[in-house]
N, C-alpha and C. Protein backbone atom coordinates (compact mmCIF):
# COMPACT_ATOMS: atom_id res chain seq x y z
N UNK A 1 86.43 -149.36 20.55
CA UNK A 1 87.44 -150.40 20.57
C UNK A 1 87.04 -151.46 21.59
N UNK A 2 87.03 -153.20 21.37
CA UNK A 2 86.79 -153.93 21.95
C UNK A 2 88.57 -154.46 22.19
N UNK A 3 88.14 -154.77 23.20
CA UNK A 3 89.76 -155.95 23.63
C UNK A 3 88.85 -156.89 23.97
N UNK A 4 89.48 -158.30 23.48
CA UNK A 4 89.10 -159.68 23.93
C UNK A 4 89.82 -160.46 24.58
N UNK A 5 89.92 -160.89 25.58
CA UNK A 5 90.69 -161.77 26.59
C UNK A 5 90.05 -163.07 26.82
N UNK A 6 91.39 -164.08 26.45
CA UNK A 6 90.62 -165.45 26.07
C UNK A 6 91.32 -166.62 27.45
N UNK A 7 90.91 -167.48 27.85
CA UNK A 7 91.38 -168.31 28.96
C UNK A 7 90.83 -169.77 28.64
N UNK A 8 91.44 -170.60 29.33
CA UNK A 8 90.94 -171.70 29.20
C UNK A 8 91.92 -172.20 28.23
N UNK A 9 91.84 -173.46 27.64
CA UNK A 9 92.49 -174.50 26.45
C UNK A 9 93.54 -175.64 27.30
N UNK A 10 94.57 -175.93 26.89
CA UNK A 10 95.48 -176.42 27.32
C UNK A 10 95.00 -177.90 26.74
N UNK A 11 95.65 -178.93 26.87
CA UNK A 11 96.23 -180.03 26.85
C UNK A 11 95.43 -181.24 26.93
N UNK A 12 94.29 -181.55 26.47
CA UNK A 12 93.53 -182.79 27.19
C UNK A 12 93.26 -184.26 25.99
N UNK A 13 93.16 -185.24 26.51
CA UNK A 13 92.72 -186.56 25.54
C UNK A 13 91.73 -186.47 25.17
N UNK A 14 91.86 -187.38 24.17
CA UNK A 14 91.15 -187.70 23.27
C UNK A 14 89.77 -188.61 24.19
N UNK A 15 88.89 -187.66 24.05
CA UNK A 15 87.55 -188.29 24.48
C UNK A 15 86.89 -186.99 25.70
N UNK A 16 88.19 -186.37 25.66
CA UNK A 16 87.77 -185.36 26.95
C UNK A 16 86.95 -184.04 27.08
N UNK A 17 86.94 -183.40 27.55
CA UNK A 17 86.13 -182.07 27.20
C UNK A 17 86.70 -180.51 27.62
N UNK A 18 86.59 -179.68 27.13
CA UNK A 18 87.19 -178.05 27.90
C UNK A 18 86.22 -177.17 27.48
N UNK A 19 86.31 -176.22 28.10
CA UNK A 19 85.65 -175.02 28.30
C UNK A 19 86.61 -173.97 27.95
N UNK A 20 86.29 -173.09 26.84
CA UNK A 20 87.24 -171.62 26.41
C UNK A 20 86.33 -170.50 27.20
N UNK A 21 86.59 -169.55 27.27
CA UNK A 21 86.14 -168.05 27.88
C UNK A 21 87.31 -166.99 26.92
N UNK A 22 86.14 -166.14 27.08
CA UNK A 22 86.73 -164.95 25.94
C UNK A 22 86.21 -163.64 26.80
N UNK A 23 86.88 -162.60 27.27
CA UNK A 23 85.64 -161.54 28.05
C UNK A 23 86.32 -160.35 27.33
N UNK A 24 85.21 -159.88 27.21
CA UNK A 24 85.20 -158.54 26.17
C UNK A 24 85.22 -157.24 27.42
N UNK A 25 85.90 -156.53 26.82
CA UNK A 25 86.35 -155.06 27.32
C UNK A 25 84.80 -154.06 26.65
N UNK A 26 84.28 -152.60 27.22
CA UNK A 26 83.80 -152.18 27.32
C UNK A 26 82.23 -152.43 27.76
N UNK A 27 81.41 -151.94 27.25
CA UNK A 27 79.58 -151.89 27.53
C UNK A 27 79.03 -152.19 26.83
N UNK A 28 79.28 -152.21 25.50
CA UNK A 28 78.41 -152.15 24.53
C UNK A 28 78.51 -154.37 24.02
N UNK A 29 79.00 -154.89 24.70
CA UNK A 29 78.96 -156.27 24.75
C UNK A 29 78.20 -156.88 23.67
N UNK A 30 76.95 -156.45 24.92
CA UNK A 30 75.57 -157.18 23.99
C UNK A 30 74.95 -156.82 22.35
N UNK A 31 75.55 -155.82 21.81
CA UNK A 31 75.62 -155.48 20.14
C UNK A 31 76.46 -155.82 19.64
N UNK A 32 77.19 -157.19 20.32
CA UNK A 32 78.39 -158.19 18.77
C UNK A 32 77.55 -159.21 18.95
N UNK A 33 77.90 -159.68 17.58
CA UNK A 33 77.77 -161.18 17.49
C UNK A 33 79.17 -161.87 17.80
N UNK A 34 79.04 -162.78 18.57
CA UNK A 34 80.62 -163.40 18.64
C UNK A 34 80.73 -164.55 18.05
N UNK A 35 81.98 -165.13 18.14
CA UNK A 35 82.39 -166.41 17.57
C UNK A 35 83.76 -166.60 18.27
N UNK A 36 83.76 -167.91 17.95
CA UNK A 36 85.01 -168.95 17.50
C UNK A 36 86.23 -169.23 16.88
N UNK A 37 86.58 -169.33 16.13
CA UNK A 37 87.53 -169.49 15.14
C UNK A 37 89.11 -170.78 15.50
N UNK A 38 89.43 -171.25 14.66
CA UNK A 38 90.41 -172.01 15.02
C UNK A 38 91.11 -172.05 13.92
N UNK A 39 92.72 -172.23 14.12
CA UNK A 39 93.77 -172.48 13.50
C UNK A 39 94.32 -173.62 13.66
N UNK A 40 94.72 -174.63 13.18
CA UNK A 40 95.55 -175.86 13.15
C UNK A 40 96.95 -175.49 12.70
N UNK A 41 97.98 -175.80 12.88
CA UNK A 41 99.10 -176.12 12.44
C UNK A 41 99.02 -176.34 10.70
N UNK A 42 99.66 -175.20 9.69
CA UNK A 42 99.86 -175.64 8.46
C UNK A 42 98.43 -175.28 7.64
N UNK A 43 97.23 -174.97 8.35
CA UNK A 43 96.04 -174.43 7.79
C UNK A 43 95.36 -173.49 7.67
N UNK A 44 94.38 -172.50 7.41
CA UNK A 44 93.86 -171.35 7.19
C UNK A 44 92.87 -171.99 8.70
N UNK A 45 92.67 -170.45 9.42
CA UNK A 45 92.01 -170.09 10.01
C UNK A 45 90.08 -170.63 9.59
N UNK A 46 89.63 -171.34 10.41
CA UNK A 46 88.75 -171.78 9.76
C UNK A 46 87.15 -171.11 10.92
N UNK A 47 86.10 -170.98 10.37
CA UNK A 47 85.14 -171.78 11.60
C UNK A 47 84.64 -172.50 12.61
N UNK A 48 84.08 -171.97 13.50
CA UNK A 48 83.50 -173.10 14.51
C UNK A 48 82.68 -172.50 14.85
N UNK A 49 82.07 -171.25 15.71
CA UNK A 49 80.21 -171.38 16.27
C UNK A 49 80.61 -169.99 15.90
N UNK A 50 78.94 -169.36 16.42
CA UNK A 50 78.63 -168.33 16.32
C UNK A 50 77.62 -168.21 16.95
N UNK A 51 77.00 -167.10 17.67
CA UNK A 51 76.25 -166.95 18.34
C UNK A 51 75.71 -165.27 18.53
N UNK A 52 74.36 -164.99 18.17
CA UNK A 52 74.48 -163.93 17.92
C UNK A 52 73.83 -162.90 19.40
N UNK A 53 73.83 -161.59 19.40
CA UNK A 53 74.08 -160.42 20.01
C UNK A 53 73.62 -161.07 21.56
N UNK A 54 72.40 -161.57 21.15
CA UNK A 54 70.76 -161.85 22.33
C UNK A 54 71.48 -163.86 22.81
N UNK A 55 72.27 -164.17 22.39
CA UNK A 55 72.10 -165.59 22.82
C UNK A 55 71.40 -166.49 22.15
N UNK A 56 70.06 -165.73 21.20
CA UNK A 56 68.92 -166.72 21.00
C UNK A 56 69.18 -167.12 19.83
N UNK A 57 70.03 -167.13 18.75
CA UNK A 57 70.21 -168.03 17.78
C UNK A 57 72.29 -168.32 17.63
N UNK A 58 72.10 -169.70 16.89
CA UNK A 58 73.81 -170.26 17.08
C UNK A 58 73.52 -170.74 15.90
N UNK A 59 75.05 -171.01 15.40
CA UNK A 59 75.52 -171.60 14.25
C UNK A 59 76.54 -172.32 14.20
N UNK A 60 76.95 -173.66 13.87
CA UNK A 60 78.35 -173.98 13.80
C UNK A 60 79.16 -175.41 12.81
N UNK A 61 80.43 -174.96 12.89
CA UNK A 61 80.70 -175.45 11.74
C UNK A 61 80.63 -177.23 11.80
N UNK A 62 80.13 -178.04 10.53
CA UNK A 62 79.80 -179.39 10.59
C UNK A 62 80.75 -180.01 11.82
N UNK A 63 82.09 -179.69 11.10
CA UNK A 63 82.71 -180.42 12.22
C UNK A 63 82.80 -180.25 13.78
N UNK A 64 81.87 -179.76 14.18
CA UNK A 64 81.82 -179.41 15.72
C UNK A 64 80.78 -179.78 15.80
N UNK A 65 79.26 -179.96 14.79
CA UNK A 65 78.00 -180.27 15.76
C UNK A 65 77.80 -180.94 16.55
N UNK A 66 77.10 -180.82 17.00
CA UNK A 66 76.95 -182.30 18.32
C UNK A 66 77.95 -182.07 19.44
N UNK A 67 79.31 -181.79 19.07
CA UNK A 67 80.54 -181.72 20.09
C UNK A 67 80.66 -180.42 21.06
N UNK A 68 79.82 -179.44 20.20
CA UNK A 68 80.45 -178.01 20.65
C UNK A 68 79.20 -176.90 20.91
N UNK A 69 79.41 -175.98 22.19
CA UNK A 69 78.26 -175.74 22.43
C UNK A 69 78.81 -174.34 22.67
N UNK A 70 78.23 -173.07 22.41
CA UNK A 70 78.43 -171.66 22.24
C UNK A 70 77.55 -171.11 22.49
N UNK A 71 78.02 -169.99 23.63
CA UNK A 71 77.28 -169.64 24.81
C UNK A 71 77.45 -168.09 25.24
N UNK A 72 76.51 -167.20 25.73
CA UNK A 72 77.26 -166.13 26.12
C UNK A 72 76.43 -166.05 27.45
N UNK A 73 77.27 -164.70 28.32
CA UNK A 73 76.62 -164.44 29.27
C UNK A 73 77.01 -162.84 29.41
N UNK A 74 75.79 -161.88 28.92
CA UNK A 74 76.22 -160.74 28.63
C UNK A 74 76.63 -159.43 30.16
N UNK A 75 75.90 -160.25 30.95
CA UNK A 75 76.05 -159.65 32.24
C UNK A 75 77.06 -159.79 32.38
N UNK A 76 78.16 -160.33 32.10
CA UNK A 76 79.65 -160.67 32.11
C UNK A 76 80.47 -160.47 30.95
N UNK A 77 79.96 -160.21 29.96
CA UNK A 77 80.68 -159.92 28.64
C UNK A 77 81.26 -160.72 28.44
N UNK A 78 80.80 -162.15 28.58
CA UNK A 78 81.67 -163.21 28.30
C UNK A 78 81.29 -164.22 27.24
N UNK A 79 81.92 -164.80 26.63
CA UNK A 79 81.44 -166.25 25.44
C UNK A 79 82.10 -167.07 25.97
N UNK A 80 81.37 -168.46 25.84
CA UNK A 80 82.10 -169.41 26.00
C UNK A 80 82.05 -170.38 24.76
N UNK A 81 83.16 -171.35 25.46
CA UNK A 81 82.89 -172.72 24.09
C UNK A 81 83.17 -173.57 24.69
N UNK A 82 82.04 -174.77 24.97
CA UNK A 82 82.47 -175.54 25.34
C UNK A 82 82.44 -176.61 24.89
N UNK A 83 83.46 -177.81 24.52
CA UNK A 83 84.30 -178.32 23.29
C UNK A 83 84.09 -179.97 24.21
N UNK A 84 82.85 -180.67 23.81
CA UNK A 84 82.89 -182.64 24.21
C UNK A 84 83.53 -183.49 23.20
N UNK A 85 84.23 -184.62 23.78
CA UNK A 85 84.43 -185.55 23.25
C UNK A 85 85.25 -185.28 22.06
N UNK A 86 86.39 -184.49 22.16
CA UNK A 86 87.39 -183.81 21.54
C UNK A 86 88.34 -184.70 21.18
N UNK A 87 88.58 -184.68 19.91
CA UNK A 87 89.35 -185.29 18.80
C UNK A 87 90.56 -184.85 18.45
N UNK A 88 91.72 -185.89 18.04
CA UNK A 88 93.13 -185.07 17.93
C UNK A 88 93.37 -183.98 16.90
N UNK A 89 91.90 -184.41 15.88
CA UNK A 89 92.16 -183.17 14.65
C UNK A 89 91.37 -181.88 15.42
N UNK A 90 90.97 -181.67 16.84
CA UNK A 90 90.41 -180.55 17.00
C UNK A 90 91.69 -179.37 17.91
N UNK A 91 92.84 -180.04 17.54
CA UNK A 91 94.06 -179.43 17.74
C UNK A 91 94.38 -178.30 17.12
N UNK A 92 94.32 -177.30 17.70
CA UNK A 92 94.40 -176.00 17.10
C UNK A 92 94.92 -174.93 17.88
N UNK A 93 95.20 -173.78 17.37
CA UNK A 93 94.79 -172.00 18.12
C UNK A 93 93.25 -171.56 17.75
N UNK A 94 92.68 -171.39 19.33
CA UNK A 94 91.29 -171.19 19.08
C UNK A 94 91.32 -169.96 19.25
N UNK A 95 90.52 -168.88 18.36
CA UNK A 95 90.23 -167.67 18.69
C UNK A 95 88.99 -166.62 18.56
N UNK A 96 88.21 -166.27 19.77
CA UNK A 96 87.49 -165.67 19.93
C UNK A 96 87.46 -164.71 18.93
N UNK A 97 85.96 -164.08 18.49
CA UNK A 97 85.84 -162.81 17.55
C UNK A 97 84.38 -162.42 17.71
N UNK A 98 84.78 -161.21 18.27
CA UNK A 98 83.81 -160.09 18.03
C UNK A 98 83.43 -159.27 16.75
N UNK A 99 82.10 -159.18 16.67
CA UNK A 99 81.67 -158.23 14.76
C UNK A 99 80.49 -157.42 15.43
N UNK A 100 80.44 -156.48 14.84
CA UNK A 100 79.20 -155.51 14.69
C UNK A 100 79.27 -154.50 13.42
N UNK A 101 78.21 -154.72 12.93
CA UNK A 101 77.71 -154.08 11.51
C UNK A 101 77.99 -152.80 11.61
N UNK A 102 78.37 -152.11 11.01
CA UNK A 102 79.08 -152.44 9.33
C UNK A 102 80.25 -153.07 9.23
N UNK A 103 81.52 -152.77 9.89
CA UNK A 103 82.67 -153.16 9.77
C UNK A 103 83.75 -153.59 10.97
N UNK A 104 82.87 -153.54 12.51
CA UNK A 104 83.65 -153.66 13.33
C UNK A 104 84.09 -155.19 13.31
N UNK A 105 85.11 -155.79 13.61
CA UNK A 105 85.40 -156.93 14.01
C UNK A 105 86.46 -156.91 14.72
N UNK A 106 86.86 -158.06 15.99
CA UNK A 106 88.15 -157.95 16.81
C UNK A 106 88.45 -159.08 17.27
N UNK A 107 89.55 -159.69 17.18
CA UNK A 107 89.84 -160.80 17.48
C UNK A 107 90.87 -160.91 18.87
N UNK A 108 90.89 -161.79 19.27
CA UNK A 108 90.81 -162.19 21.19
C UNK A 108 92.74 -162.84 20.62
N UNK A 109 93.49 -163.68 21.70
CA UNK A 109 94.67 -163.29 21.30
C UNK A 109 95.30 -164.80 21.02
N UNK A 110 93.82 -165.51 21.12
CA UNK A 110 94.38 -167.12 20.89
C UNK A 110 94.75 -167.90 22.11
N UNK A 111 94.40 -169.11 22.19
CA UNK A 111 94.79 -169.95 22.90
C UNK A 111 94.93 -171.22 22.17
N UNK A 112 95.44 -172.01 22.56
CA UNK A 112 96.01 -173.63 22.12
C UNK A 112 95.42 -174.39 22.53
N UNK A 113 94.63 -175.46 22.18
CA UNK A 113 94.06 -176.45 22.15
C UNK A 113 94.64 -177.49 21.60
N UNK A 114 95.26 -178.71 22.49
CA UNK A 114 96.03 -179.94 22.26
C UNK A 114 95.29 -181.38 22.62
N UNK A 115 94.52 -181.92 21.98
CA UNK A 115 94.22 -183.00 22.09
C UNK A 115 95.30 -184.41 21.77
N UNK A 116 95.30 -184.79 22.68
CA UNK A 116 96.16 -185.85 22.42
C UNK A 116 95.65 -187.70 22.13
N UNK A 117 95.93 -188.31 21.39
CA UNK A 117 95.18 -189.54 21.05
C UNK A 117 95.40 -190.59 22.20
C-alpha cells in the first residue's frame, strides 16, 4: 500500500508559476512510475506528465509542454510539478498518481489550482 501526500497549489495569476509536491509513503518509491493528473470544474479527469521509476524519461500532455516540468527525487519519495506561465484554463484539482505493473495504482488526495486572469 502506497499513501500519497500532496502540498503546494493555491491561488496565483495568470502569468505566474507553482510548484506541487506529492511524497509517497513506504520504500519501494523508486518502482512507480508517477504522474499528474488534473480535474477542472465540469470535466473528466484528464493528463498532464509522467515520469517514469529512474527520472530518466517524461511525458506530457500537449497542453502543458513547454509550461510544465516533472520531476522526482527518490531519496525523498517525492514528485514534483512544476507549473510556468500558468493560464486561467490550467484551473483545476491536481492529482498525483502512483502505478506499478501489473495493477498497482494510487492516487494522492488532490489539491486546487486557481489561476486567476
Amino acid at each position: 500500500q502506497v499513501q500519497l501526500v500532496q502540498s503546494g497549489g493555491g491561488l496565483v495569476q495568470a502569468g505566474g508559476s507553482l510548484r506541487l509536491s506529492c511524497v509517497a509513503s513506504g520504500r519501494t518509491f523508486n518502482s512507480y512510475g508517477m504522474a499528474w493528473f488534473r480535474q477542472a470544474p465540469g470535466k473528466e479527469r484528464s493528463f498532464v506528465a509522467f515520469i517514469n521509476s529512474n527520472g530518466a524519461a517524461t511525458w506530457y500532455a500537449d497542453s502543458v509542454k513547454g509550461r510544465g516540468t516533472i520531476s522526482r527525487d527518490n531519496a525523498k519519495s517525492t514528485v514534483y510539478l512544476q507549473m510556468n506561465s500558468l493560464k486561467p484554463e490550467d484551473t483545476a484539482v491536481y492529482y498525483c498518481h502512483a502505478e506499478r505493473w501489473p495493477v498497482e495504482n494510487y492516487w494522492g488526495q488532490g489539491t486546487q489550482v486557481t489561476v486567476s486572469s
